[in-house]
Protein backbone atom coordinates (compact mmCIF):
# COMPACT_ATOMS: atom_id res chain seq x y z
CA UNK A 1 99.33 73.82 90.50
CA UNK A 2 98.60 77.03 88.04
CA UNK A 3 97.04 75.81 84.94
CA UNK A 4 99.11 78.65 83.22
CA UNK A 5 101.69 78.80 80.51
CA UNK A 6 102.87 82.54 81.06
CA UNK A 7 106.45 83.52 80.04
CA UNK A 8 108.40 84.71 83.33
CA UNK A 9 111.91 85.55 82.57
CA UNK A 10 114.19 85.46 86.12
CA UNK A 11 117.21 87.72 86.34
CA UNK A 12 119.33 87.26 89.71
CA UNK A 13 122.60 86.47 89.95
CA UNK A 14 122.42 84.16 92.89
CA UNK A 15 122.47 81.01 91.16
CA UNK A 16 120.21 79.11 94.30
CA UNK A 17 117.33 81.64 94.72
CA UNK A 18 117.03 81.82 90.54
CA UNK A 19 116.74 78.37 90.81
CA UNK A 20 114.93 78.08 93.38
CA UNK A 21 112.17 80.48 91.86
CA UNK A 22 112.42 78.62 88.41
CA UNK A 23 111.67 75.44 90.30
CA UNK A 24 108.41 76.60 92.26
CA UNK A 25 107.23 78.52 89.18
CA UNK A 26 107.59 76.64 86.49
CA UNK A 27 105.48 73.79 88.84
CA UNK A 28 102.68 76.60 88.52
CA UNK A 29 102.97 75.47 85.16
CA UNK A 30 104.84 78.95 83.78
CA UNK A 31 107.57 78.79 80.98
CA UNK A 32 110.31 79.91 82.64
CA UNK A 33 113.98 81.61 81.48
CA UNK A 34 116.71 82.54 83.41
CA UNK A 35 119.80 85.59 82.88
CA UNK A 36 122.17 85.60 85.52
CA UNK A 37 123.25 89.54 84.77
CA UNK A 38 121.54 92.78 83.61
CA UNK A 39 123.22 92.61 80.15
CA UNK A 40 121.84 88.82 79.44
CA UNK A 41 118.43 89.96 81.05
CA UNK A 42 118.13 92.72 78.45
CA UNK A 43 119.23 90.66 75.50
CA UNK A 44 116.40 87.61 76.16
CA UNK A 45 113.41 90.59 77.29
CA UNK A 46 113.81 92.10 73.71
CA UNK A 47 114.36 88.84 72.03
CA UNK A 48 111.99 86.64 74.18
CA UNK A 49 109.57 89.27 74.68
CA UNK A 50 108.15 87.46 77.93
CA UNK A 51 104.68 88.28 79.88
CA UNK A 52 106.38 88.96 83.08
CA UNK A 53 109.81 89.92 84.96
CA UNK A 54 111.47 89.28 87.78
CA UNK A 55 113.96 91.16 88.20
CA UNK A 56 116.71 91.25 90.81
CA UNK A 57 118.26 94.71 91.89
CA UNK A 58 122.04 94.14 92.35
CA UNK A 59 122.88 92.56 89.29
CA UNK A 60 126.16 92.62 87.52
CA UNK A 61 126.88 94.18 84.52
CA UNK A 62 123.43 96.46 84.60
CA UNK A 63 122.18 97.00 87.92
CA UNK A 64 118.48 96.41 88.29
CA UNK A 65 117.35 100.03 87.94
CA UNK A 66 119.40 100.89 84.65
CA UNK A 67 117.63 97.68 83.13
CA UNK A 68 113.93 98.97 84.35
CA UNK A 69 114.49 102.16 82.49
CA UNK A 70 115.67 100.59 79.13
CA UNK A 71 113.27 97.89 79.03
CA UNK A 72 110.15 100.01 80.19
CA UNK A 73 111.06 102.64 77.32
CA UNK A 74 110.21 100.12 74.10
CA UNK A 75 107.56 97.69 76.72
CA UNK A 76 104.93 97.50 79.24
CA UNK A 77 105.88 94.41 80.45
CA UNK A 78 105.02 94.08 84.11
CA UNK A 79 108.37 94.34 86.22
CA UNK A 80 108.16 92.74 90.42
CA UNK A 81 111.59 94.12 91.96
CA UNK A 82 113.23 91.57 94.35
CA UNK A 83 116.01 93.19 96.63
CA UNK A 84 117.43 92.68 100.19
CA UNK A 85 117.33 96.92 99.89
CA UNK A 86 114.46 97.63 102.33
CA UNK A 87 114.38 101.27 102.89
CA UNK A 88 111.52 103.48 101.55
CA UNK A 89 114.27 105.82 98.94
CA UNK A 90 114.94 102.18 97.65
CA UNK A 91 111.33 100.92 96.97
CA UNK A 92 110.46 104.29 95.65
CA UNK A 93 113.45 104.39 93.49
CA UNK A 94 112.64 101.05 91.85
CA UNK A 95 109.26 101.86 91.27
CA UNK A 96 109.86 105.27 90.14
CA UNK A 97 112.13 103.21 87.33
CA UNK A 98 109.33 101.30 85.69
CA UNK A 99 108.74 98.64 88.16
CA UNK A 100 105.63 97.22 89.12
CA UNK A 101 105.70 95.77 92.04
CA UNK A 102 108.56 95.55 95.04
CA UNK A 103 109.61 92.77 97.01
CA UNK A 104 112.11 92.37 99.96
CA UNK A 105 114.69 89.75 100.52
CA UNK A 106 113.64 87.36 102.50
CA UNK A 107 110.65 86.86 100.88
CA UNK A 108 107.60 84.25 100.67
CA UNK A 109 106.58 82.21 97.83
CA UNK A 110 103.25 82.55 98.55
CA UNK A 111 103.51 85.78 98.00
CA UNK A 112 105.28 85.93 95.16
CA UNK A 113 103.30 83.86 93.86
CA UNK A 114 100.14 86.14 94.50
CA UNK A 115 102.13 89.09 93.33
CA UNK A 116 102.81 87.46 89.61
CA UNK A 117 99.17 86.68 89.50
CA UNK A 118 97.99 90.36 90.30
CA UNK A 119 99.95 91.41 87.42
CA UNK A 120 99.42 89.01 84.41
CA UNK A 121 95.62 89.92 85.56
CA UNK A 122 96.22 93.74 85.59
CA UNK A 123 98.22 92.69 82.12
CA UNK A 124 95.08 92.75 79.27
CA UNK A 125 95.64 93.44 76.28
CA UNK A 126 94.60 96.41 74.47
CA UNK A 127 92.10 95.65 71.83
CA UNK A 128 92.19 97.15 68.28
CA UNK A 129 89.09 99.54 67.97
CA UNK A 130 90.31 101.72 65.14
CA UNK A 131 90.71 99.49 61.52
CA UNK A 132 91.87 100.80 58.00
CA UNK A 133 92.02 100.31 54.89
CA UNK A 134 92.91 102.02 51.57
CA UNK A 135 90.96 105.33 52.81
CA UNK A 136 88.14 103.37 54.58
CA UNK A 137 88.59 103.95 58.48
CA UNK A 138 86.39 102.15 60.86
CA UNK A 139 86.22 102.93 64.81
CA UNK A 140 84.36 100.11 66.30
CA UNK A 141 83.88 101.99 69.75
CA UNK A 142 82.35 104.94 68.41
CA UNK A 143 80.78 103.16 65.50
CA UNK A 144 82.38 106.32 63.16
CA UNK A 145 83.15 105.32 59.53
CA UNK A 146 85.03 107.16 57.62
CA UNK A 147 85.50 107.17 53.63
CA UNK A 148 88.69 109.55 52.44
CA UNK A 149 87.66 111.28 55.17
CA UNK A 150 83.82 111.55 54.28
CA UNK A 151 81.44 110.46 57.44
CA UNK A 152 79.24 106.90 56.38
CA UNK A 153 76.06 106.32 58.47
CA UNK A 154 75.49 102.43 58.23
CA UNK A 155 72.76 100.36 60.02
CA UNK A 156 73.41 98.14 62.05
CA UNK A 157 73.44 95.21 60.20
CA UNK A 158 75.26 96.80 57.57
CA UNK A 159 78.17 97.73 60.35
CA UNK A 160 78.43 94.03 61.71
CA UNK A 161 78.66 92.92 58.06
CA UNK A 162 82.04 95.80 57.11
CA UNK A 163 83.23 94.86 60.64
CA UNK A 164 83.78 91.66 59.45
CA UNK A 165 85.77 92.51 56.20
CA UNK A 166 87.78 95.44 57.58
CA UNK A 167 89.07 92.83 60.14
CA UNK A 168 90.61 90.82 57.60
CA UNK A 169 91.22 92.62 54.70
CA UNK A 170 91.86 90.19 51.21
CA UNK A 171 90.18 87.47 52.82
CA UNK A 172 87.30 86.05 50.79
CA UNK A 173 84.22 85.33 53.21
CA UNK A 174 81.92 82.45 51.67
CA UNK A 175 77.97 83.54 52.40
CA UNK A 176 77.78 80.86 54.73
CA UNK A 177 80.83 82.20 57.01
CA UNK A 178 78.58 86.14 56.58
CA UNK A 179 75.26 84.37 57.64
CA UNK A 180 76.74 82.55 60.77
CA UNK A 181 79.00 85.94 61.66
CA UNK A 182 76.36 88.81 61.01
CA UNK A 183 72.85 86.78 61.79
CA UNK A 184 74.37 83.82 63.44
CA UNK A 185 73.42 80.29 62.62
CA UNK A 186 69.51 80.10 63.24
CA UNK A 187 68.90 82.67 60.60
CA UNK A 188 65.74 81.45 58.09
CA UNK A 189 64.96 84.95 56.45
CA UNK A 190 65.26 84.73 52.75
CA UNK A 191 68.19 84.15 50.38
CA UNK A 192 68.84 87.16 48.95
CA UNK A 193 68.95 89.15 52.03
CA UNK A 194 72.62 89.45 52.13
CA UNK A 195 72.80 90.35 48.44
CA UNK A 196 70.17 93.67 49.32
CA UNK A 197 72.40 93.59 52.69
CA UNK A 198 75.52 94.11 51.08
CA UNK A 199 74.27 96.37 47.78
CA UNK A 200 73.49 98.61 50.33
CA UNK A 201 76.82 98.76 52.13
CA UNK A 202 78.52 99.28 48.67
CA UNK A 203 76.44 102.39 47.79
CA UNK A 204 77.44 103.92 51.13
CA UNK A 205 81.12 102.84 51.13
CA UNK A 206 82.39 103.28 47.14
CA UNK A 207 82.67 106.86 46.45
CA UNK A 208 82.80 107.63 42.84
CA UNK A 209 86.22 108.43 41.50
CA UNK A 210 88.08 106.38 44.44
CA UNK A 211 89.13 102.57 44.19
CA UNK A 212 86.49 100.03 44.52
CA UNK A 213 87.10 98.25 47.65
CA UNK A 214 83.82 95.19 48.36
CA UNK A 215 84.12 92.41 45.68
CA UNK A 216 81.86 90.12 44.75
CA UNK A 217 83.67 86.96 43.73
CA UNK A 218 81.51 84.80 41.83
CA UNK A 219 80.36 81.26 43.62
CA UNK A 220 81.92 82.01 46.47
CA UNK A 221 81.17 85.42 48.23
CA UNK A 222 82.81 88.67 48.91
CA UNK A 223 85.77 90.10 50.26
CA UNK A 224 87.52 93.80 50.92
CA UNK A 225 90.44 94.28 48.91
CA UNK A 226 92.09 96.70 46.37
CA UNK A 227 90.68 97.45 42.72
């Protein structure tokens, strides 16, 4: 059995083989819903938002292709096709629709199985690498800072320590939480090394005339938030 708790919404009309697919996956351990026509299907994808599809051609209501097209034009959620429509014009229809992936009528578990786990791994999520904030823009893969538009340079140190604020913005970070993020937890340099640390940050980041953004707030530490 999967140790997984994926969201797989089923829409087929034949009651027995949605069942039966319900029954096998949600063994696997997947959270699993069920529509029973295209209309329904649509309705619980937006509302539901689920990791994964499947998604049965001949459906009533809205056929299988009509439903790829809306759903893949406000998601990327992976799509397998399951039809008893074998020829090539089929698959290539489906596919050219938005789905991922194509399976036949009769068709084996096992490899529908494999099929769902090809494409909650091809599935990652896109991580944020761009962060702003009130005119301060920071691009953590290509380490550009930005202040109204002005280019920072920032050491290293000094870019692990806005990395932290930018990511939560308003947040107040105690110097404890800084030490163990920025130098980690066996750091034994000297106490007022954040304080230099982070008076060096502000005379890079504040621009004179424009809102102060790094606060000190007293006793407990600092945090990036509006004047």
């Amino acid at each position: 059995m999967e140790n997984n708790n994926a969201k797989i919404l089923i829409v087929e009309d034949e009651v027995d083989i949605a069942s039966f697919i319900e029954t096998e996956l949600t063994y696997e351990g997947y959270q699993v819903e069920i529509a029973y026509d295209g209309m329904q299907g649509l309705m619980l994808a937006r509302k539901n938002n689920p990791d994964l599809i499947i998604l049965d051609r001949l459906l009533p209501k809205m056929n299988g292709i009509e439903f790829c097209k809306r759903i893949k034009q406000s998601s990327d959620v992976p799509i397998i096709m399951l039809t008893a429509l074998d020829e090539v014009d089929d698959k290539i229809e489906g596919l050219d629709a938005g789905a991922n992936d194509y399976l036949v009528k009769p068709f084996s578990l096992r490899e529908l199985l494999a099929r769902i786990r090809v494409q909650l791994r091809l599935k990652k999520p896109v991580e944020k690498t761009v962060f702003e904030f009130k005119g301060l823009s920071m691009d953590l893969s290509t380490r550009e800072i930005l202040r109204d538009g002005k280019q920072i340079n920032l050491t290293p140190k000094e870019f692990e320590l806005l990395s932290l604020l930018i990511h939560s913005p308003r947040q107040v970070f105690t110097k404890e939480n800084i030490f163990e993020k920025v130098w980690g937890w066996d750091f034994d340099g000297e106490d007022n090394v954040l304080e230099v640390l982070m008076h060096g940050l502000r005379e890079k980041v504040e621009i004179k005339g424009s809102p102060k953004l790094i606060h000190t707030i007293r006793g407990i530490g600092y945090t990036l938030k509006e004047s």
